[in-house]
Protein backbone atom coordinates (compact mmCIF):
# COMPACT_ATOMS: atom_id res chain seq x y z
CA UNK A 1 7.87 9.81 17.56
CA UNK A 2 5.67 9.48 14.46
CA UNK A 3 3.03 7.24 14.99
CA UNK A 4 3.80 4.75 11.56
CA UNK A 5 0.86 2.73 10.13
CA UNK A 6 1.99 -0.06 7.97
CA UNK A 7 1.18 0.08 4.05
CA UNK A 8 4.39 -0.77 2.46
CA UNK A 9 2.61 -3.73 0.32
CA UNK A 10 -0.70 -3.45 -0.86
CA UNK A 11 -1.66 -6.66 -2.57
CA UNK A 12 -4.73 -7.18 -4.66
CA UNK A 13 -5.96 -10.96 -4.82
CA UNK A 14 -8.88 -11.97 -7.35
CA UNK A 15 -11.67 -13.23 -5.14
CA UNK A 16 -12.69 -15.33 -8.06
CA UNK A 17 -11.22 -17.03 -10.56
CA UNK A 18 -12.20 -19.46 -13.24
CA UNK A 19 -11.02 -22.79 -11.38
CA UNK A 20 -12.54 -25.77 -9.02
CA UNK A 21 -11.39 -23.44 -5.90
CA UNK A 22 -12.49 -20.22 -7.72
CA UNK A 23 -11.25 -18.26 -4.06
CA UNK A 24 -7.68 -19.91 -4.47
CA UNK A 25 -5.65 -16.82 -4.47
CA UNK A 26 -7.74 -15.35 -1.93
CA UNK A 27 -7.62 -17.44 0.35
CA UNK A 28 -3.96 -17.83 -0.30
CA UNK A 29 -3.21 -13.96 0.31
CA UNK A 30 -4.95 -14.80 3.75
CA UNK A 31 -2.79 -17.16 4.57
CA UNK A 32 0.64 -16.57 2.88
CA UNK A 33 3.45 -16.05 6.23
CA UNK A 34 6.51 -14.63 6.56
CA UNK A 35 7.95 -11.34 4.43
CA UNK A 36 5.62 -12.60 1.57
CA UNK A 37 2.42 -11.77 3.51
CA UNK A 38 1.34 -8.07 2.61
CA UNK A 39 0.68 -5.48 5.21
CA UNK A 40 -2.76 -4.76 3.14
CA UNK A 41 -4.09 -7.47 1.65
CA UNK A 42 -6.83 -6.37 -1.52
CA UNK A 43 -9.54 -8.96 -2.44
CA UNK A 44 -10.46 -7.91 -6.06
CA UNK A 45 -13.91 -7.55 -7.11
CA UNK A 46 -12.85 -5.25 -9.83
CA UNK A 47 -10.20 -6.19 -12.97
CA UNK A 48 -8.95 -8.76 -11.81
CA UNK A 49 -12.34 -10.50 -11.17
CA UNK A 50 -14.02 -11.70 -14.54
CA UNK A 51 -17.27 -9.93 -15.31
CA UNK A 52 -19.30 -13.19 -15.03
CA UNK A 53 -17.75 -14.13 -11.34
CA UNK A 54 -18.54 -11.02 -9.59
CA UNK A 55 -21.01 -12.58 -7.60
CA UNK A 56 -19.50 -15.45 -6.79
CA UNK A 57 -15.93 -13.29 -5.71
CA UNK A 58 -18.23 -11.29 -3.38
CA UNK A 59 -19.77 -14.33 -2.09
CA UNK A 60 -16.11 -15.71 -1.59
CA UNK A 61 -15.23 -12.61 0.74
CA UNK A 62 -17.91 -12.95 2.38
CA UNK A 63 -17.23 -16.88 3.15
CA UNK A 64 -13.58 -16.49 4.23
CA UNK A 65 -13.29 -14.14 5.84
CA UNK A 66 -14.64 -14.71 9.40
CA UNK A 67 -12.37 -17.91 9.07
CA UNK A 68 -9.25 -16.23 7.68
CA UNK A 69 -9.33 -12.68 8.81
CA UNK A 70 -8.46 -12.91 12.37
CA UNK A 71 -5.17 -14.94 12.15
CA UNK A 72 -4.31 -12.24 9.29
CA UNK A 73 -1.88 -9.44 10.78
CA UNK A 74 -2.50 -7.10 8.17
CA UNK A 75 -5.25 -4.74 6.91
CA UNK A 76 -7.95 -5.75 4.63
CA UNK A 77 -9.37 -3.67 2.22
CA UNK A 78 -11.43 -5.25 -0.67
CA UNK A 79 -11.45 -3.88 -4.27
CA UNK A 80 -15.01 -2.89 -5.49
CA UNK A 81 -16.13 -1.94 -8.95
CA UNK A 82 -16.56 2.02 -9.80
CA UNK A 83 -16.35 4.12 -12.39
CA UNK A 84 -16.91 8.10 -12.58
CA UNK A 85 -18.22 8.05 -16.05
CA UNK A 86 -20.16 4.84 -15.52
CA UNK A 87 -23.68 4.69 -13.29
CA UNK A 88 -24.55 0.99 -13.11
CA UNK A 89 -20.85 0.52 -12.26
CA UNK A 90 -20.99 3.26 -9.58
CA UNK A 91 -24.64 1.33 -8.34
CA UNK A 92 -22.83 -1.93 -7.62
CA UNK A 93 -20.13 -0.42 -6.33
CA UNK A 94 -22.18 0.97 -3.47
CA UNK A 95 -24.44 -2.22 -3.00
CA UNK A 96 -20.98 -3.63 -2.60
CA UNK A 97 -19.88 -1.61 -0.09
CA UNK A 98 -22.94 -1.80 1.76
CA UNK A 99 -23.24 -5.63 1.53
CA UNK A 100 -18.99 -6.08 2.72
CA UNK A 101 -19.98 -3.36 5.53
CA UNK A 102 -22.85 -5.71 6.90
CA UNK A 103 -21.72 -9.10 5.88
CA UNK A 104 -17.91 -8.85 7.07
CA UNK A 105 -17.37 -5.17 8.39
CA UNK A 106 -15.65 -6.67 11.17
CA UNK A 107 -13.12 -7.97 9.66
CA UNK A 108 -12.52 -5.03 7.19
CA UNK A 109 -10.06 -2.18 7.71
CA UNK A 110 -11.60 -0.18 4.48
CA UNK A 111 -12.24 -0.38 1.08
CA UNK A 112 -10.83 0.40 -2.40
CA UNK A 113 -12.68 2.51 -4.91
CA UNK A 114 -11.17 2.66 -8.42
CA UNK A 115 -11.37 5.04 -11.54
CA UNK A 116 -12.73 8.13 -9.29
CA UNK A 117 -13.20 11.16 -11.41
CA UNK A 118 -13.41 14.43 -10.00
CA UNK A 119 -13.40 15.66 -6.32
CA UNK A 120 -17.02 15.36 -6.37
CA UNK A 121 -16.63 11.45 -7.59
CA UNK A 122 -14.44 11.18 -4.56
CA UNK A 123 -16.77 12.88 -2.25
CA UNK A 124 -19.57 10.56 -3.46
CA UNK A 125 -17.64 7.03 -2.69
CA UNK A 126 -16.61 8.36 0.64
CA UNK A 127 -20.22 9.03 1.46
CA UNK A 128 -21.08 6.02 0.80
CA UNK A 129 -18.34 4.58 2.83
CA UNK A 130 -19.58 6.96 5.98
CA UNK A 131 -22.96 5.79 5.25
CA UNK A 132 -22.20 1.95 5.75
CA UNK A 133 -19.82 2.91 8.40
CA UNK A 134 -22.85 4.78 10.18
CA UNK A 135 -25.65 1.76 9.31
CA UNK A 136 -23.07 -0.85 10.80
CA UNK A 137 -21.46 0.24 13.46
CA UNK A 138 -18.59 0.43 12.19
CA UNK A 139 -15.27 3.09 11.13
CA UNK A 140 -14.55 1.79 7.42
CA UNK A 141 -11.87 3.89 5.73
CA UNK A 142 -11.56 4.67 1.85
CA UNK A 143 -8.69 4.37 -0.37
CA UNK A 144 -9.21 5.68 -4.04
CA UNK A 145 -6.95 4.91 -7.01
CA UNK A 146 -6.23 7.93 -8.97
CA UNK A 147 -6.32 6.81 -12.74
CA UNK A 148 -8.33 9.11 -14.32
CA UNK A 149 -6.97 12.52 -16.26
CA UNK A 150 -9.97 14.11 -13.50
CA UNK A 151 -8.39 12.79 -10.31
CA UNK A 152 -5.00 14.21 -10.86
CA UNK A 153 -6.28 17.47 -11.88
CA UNK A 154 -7.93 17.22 -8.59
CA UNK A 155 -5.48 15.46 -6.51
CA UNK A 156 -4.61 18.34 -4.17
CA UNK A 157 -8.65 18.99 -3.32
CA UNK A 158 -8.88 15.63 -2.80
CA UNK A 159 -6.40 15.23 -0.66
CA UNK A 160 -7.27 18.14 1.18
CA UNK A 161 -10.77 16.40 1.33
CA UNK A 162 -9.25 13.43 2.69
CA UNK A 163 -7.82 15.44 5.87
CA UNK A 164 -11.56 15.45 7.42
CA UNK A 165 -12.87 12.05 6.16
CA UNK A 166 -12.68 8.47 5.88
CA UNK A 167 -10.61 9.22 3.25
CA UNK A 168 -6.80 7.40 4.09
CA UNK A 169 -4.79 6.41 1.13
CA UNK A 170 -4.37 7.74 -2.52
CA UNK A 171 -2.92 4.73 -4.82
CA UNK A 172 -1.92 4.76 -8.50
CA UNK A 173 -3.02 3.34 -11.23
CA UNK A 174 -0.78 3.57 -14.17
CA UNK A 175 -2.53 1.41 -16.63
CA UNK A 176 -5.87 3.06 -16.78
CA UNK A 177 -4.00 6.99 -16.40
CA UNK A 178 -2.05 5.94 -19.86
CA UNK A 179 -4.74 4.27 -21.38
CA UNK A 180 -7.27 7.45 -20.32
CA UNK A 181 -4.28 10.10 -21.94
CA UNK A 182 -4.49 8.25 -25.42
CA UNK A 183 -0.86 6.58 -24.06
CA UNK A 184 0.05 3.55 -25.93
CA UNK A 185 2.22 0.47 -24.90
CA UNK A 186 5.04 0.51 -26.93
CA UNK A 187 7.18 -2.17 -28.20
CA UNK A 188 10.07 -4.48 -26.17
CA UNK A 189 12.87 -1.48 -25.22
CA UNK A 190 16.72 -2.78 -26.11
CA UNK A 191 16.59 -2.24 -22.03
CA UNK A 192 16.14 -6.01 -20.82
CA UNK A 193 14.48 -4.66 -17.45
CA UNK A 194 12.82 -1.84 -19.14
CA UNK A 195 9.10 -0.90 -18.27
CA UNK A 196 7.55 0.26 -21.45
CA UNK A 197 5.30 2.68 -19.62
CA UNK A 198 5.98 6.03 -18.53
CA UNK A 199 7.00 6.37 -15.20
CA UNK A 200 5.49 9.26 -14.50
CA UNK A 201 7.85 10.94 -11.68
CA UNK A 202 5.78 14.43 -11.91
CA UNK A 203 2.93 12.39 -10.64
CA UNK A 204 4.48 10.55 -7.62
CA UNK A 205 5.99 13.37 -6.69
CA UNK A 206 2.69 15.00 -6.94
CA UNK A 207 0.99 12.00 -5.05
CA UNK A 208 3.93 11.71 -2.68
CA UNK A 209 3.49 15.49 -1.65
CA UNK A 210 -0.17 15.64 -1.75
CA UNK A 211 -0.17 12.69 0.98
CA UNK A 212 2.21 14.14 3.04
CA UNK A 213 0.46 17.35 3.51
CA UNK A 214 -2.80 16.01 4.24
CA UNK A 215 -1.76 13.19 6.75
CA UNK A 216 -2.55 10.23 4.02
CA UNK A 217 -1.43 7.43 2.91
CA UNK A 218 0.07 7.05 -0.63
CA UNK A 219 0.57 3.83 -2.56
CA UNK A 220 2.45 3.41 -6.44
CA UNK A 221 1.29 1.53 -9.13
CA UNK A 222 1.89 -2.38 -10.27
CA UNK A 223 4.66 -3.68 -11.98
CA UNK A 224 3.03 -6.15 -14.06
CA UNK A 225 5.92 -7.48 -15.85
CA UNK A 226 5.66 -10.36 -13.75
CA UNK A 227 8.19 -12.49 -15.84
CA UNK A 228 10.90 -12.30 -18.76
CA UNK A 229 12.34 -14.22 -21.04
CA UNK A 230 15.55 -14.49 -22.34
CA UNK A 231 17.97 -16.67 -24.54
CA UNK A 232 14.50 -19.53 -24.11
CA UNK A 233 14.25 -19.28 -20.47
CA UNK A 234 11.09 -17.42 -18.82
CA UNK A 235 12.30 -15.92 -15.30
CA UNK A 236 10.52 -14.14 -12.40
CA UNK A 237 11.41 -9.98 -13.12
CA UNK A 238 12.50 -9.77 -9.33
CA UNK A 239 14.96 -7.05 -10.80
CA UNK A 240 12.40 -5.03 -12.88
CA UNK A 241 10.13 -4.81 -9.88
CA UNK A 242 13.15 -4.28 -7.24
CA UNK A 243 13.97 -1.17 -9.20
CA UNK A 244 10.22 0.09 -9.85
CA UNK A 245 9.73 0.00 -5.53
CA UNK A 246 12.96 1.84 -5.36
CA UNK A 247 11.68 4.29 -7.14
CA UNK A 248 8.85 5.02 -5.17
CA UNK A 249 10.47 4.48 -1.89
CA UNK A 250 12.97 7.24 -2.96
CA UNK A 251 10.11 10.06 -3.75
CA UNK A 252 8.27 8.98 0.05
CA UNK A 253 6.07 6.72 -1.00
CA UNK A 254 4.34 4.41 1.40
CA UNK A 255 4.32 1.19 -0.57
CA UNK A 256 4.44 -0.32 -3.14
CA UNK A 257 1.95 -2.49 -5.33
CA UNK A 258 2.01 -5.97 -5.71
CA UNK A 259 0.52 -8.48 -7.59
CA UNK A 260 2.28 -11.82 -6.17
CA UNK A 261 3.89 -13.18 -3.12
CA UNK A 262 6.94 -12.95 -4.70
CA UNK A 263 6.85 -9.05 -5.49
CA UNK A 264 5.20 -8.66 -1.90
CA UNK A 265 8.49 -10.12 -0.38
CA UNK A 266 10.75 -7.82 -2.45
CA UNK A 267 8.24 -4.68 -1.48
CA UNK A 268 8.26 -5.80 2.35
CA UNK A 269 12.12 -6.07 2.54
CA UNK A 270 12.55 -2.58 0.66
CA UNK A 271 10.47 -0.28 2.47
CA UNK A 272 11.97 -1.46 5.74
CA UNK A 273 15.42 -0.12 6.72
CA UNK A 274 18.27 -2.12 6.28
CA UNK A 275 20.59 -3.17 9.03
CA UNK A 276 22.97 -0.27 8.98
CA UNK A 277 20.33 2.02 8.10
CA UNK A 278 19.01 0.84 11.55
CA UNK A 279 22.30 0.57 13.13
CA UNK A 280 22.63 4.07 12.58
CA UNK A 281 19.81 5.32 13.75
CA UNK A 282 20.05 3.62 17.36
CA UNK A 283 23.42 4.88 17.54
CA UNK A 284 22.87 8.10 16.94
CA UNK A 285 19.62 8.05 19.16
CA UNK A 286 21.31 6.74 21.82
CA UNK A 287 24.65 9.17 21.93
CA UNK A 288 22.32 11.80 21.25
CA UNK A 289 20.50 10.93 24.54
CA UNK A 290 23.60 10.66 26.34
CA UNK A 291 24.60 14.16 25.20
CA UNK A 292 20.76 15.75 26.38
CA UNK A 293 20.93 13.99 29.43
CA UNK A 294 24.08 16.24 30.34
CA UNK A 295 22.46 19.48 29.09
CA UNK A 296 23.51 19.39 25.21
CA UNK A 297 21.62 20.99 22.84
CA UNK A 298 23.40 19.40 19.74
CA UNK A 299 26.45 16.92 19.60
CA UNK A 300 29.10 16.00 16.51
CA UNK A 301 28.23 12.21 16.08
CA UNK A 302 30.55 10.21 13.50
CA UNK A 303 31.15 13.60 11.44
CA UNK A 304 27.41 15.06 11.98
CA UNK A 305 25.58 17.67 13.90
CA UNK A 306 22.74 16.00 15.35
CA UNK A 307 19.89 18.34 17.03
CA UNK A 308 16.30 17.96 17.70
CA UNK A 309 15.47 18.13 14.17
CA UNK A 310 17.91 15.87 12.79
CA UNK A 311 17.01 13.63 15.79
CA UNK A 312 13.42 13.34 14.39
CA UNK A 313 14.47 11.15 11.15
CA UNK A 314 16.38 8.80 12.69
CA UNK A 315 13.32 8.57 15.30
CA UNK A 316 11.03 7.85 12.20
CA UNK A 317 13.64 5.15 11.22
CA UNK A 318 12.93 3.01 14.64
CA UNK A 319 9.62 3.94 14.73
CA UNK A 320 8.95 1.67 11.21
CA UNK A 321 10.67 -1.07 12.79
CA UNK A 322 8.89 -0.94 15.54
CA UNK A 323 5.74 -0.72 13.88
CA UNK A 324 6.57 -3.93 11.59
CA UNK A 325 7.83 -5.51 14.70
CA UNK A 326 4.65 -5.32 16.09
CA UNK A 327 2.44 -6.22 13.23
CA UNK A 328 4.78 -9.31 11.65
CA UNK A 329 7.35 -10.05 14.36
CA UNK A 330 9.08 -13.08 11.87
CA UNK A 331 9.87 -10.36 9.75
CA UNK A 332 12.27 -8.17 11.75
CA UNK A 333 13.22 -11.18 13.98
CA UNK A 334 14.32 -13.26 10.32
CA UNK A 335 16.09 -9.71 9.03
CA UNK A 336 17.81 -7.73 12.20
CA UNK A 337 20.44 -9.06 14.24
CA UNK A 338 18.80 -9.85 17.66
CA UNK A 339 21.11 -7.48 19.65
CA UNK A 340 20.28 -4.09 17.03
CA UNK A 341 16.66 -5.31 17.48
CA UNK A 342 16.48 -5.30 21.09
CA UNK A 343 18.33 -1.51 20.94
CA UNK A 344 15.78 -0.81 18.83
CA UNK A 345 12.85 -1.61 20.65
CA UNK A 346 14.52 -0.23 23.92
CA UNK A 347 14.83 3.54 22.30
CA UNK A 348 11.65 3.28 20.79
């Protein structure tokens, strides 16, 4: 069975904001339970830190955590600053990856490097990356966010790159790409759920593929329309972002984006089957074990031809279940009826 690592909500957190308890909503991502905690959580150094708190939002990793990070289930991977067309940016970047890697390596499952440039920009931040990993002791892992015209011309080198180094996840990053393109934001569509962006599909089909063929992880971009309003009332955009993950689940992405722990919850529930999607899948597993046990080769099951082959998907099916089972038990325990989940388990 395929051996599924969990990414199907990566969630950046500022690690400082302008408030009494500047790490609020990091230590709040460290903490959050249930489907609204994220299977990678992101401290931000980056945008969503000001430029005048970058010190204290590294300081504020470095404080929590050794408290927070072991009673978190999920990965961490903070957000440094970078920039391929940018030196000093590049120069903290790598002073903060070196000071995470000593300070908190332990508690660190990789880290993020944004607005990489060419394959060359890539092969830079994962050097860096092996460098700290080497110095500490340590396997670190890189994820970079292609939003740059360079990285997408490069995406397939650099995902070939990533195939023999600590290079695991490509992610998206819409806002930047458009900006970079001379894209513009337009104005409100007559579509109340409407995303004025492109939506690129060419490119997360692109990314989608890319990952696939080089064993790595790929992640789509945020959905920051966080909230609409309508006839006076300002609402959460649960159904803007519902249909953006759909989306990307449907072209093989691995996750999804988020930006709060309500879009994390939507993200969670979406990339994990649903109950007859599961139900399914055991069933078929099962009869098709049955049937090989007696010396089939392939068996009719409700209306299909199941073989090896087909047999494989509805392995992958279990297999994320099992794999969320294992990392955030609540989640499948609160979504699957017990009796499915213990099948489940059992063929997996």
């Amino acid at each position: 069975m395929t051996n599924t690592r969990l990414c199907r909500t990566f969630q950046t957190a500022p690690a400082g904001v302008p408030r009494d308890d500047s790490a609020k909503y990091l230590r709040s991502g460290l903490t959050t339970e249930g489907f609204q905690a994220p299977d990678w959580l992101v401290p931000d150094l980056e945008d969503g830190t000001a430029p005048d708190m970058k010190d204290e939002a590294l300081d504020n990793v470095r404080d929590l955590l050794p408290e927070y990070a072991p009673g978190f289930a999920g990965e961490i991977w903070p957000r440094v600053e970078w920039a391929y067309d940018d030196e000093a940016t590049r120069k903290r970047g790598e002073e903060q990856i070196r000071t995470l890697a000593e300070s908190v390596g332990d508690h660190l499952d990789g880290v993020v490097v944004p607005k990489v440039g060419r394959l060359e920009d890539v092969q830079a931040a994962e050097s860096v990356v092996a460098a700290a990993s080497r110095e500490t002791n340590r396997d670190l892992e890189l994820a970079v966010i292609v939003e740059t015209a360079r990285a997408r011309s490069d995406l397939r080198e650099i995902a070939k790159f990533g195939a023999s180094s600590h290079l695991t996840a490509l992610v998206f990053g819409p806002v930047d790409y458009t900006a970079e393109l001379g894209g513009r934001e337009l104005g409100e569509s007559d579509t109340p759920l409407a995303d004025n962006r492109p939506t690129w599909p060419g490119l997360y089909e692109a990314l989608s593929n890319e990952a696939s063929a080089s064993d790595l992880l790929a992640v789509g971009g945020p959905f920051d329309r966080l909230f609409r309003e309508r006839a006076g009332v300002t609402f959460y955009n649960g159904d803007g972002y519902a249909d953006h993950v759909v989306r990307e689940a449907r072209v093989g992405l691995d996750g999804s984006w988020s930006l709060h722990p309500n879009q994390t919850a939507q993200a969670n529930r979406i990339h994990l089957p649903t109950e007859d999607e599961l139900r399914t899948a055991v069933r078929k597993i099962e009869r098709f074990t049955e049937a090989k046990d007696t010396g089939t080769g392939a068996v009719a099951i409700d209306g299909q031809m199941v073989d090896e082959a087909t047999l494989k998907n509805f392995e992958n099916t279990v297999a994320t279940v099992r794999a969320v089972h294992d990392a955030r038990e609540s989640q499948t325990t609160e979504y699957y009826d017990a009796d499915l989940l213990d099948r489940a388990l059992a063929v997996a």
